[in-house]
N, C-alpha and C. Protein backbone atom coordinates (compact mmCIF):
# COMPACT_ATOMS: atom_id res chain seq x y z
N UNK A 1 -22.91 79.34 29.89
CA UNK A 1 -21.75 78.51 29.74
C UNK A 1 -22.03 77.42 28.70
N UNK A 2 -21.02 76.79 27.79
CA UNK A 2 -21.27 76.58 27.05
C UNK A 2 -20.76 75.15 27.69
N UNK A 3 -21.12 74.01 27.10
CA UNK A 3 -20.72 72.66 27.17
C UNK A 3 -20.04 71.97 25.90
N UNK A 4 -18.91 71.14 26.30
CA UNK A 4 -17.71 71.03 24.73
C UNK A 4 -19.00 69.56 24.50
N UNK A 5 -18.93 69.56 22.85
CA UNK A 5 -19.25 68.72 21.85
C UNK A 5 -18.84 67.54 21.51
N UNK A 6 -19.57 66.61 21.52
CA UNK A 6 -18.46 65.19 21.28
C UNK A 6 -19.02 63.99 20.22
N UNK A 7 -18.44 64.84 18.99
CA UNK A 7 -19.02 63.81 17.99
C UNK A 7 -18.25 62.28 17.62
N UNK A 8 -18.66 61.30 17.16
CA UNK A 8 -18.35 60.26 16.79
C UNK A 8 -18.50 59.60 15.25
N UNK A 9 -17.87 59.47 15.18
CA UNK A 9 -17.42 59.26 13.07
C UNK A 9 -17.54 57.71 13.29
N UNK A 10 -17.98 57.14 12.69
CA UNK A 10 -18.05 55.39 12.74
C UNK A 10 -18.08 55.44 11.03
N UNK A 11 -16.61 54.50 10.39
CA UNK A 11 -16.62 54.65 9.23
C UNK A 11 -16.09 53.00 9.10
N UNK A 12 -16.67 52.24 8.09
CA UNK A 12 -16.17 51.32 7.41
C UNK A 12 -15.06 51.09 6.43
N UNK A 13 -14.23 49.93 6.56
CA UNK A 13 -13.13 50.22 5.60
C UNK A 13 -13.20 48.46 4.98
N UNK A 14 -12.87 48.31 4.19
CA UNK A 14 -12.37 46.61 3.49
C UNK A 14 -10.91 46.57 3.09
N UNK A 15 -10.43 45.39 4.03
CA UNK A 15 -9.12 45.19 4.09
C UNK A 15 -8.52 43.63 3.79
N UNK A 16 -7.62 43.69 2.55
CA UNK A 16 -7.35 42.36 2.21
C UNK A 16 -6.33 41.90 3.14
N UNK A 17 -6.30 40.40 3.45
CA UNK A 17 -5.01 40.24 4.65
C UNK A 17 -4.31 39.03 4.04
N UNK A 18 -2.68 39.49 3.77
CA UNK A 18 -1.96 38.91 3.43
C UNK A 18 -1.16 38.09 4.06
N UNK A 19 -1.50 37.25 4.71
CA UNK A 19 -0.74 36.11 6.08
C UNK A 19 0.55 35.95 6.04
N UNK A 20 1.86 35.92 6.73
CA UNK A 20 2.78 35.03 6.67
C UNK A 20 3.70 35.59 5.84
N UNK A 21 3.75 37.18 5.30
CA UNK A 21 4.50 37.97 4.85
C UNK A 21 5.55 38.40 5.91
N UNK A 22 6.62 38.93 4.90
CA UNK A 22 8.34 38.95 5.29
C UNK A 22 8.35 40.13 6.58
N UNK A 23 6.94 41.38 6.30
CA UNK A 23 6.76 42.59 6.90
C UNK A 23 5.49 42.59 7.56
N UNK A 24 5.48 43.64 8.45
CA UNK A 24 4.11 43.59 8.84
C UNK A 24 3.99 45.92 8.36
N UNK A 25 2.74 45.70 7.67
CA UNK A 25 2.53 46.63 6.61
C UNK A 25 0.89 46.95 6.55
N UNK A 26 1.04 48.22 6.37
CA UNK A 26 -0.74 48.12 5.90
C UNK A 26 -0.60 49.90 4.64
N UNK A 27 -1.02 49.61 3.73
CA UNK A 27 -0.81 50.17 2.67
C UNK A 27 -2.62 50.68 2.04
N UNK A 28 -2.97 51.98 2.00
CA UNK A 28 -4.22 52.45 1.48
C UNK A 28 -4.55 52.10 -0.04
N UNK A 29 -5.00 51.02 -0.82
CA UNK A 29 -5.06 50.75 -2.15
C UNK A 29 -6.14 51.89 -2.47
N UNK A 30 -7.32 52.33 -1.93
CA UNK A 30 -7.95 53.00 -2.39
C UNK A 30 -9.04 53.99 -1.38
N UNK A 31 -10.01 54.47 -1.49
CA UNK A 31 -10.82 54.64 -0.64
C UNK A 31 -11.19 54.06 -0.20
N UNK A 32 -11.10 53.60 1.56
CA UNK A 32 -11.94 52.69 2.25
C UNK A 32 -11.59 51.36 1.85
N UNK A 33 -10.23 51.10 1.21
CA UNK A 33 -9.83 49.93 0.89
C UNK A 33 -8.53 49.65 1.22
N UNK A 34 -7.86 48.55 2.27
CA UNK A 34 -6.41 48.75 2.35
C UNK A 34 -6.19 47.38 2.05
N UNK A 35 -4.89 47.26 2.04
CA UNK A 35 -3.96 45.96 1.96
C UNK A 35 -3.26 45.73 3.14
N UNK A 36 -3.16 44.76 3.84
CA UNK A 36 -2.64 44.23 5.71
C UNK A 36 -1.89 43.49 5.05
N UNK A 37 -0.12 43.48 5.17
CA UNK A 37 0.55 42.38 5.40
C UNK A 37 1.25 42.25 6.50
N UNK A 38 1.03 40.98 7.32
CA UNK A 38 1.17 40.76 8.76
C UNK A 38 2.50 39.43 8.79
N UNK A 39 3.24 39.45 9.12
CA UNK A 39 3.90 38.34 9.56
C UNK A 39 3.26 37.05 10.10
N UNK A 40 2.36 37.15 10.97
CA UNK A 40 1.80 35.85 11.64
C UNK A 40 0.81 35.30 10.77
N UNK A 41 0.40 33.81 10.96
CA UNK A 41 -0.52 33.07 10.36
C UNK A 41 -1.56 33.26 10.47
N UNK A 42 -2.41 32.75 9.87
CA UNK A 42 -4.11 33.06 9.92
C UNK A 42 -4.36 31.71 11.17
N UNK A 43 -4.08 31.61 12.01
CA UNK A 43 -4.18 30.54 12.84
C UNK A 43 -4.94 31.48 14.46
N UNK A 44 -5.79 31.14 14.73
CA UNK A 44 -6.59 31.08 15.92
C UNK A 44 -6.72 32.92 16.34
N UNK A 45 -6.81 33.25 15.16
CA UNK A 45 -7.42 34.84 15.07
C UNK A 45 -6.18 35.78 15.29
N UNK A 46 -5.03 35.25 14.92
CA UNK A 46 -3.57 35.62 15.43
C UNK A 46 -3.52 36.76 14.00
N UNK A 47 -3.75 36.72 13.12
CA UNK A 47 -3.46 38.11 11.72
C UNK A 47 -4.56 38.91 12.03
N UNK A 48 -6.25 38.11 12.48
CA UNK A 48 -7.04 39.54 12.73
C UNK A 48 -6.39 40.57 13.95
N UNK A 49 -5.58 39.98 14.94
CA UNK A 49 -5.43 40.94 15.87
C UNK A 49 -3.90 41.85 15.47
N UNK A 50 -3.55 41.42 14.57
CA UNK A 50 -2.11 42.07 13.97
C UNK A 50 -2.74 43.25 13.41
N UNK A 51 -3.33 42.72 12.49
CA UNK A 51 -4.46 43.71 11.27
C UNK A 51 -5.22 44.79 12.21
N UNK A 52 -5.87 44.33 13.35
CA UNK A 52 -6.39 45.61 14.54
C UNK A 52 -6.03 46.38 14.75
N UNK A 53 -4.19 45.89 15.26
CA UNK A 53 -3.02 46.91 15.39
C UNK A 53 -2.63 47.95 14.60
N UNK A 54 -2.14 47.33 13.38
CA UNK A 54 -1.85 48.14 12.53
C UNK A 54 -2.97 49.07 11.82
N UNK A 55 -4.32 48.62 12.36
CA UNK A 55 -5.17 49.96 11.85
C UNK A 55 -5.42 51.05 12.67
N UNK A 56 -5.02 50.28 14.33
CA UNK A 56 -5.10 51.04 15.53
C UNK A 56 -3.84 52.46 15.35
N UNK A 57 -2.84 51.74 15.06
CA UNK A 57 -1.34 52.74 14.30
C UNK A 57 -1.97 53.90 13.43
N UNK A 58 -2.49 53.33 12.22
CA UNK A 58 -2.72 54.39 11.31
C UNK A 58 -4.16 55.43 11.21
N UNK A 59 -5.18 54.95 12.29
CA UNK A 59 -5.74 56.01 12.42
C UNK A 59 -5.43 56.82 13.48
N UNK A 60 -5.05 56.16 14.39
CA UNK A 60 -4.26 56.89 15.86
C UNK A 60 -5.59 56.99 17.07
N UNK A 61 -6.17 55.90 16.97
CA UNK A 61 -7.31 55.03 17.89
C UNK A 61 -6.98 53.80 18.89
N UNK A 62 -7.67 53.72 19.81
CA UNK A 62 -6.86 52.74 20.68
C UNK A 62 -7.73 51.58 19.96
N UNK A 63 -6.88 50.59 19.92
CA UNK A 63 -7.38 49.22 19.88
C UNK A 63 -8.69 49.02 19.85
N UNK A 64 -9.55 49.10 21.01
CA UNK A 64 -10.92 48.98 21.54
C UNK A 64 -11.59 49.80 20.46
N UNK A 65 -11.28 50.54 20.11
CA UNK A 65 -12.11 50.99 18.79
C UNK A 65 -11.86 50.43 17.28
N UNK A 66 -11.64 49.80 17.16
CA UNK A 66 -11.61 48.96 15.92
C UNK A 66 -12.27 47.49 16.33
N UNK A 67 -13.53 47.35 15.27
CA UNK A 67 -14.02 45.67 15.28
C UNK A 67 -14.03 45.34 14.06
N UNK A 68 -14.06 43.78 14.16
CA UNK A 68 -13.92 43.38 12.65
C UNK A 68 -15.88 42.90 12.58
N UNK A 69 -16.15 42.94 11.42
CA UNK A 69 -17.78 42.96 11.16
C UNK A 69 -17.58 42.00 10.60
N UNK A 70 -16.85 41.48 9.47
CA UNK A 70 -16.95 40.66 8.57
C UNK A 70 -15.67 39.93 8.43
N UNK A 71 -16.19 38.56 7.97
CA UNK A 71 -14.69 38.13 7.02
C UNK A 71 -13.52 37.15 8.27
N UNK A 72 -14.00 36.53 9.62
CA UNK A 72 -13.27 36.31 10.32
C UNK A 72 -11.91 35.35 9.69
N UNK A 73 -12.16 34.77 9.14
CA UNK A 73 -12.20 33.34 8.65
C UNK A 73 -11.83 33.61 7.11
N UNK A 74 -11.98 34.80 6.58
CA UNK A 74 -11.20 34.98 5.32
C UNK A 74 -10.41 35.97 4.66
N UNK A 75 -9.64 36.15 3.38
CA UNK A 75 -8.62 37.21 3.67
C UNK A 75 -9.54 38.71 3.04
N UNK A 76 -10.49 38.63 2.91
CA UNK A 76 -11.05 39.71 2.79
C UNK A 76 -11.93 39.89 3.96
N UNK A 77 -11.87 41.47 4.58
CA UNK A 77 -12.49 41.44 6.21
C UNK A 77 -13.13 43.08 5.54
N UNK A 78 -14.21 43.31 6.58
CA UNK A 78 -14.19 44.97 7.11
C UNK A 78 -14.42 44.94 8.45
N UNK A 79 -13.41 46.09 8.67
CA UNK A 79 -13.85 46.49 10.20
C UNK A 79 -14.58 47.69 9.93
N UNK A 80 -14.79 48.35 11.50
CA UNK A 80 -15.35 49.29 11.61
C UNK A 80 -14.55 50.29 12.84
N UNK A 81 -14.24 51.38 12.20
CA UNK A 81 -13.95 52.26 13.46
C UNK A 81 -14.33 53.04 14.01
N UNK A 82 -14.28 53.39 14.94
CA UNK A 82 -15.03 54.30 15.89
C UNK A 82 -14.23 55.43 16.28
């Protein structure tokens, strides 16, 4: 009997975050490079958790698998997904 396989892909991406825009958007500029525009402010980690979302949306991962590594505090971040 055979036992099912369970691999895990952990890939880095760098994402610029555009605060306080009209939309909330996340757009692929390149490989491993996107653009986040979020409606909410950069105020008390309120755009990193927008930016979570919307990466949680477009890879089709729950939440809990996306962290941010870098960049809390500025508009250039990478996370990491799992």
């Amino acid at each position: 009997m055979l036992g099912a396989l369970a691999i895990s892909v952990t890939m880095r991406i760098k994402v610029k975050v555009k605060p306080n825009s009209n939309k909330n958007d996340l757009k692929e500029i390149s490989s491993g490079f996107f653009e986040a525009r979020v409606t909410v402010p950069p105020e008390k980690g309120r755009a990193n958790e927008k930016v979570t979302e919307l990466l949680s949306k477009h890879f089709k991962v729950p939440k809990s698998s996306i962290r941010l590594i870098s960049g809390a505090s500025y508009k250039e971040k990478v996370f990491e997904v799992v």
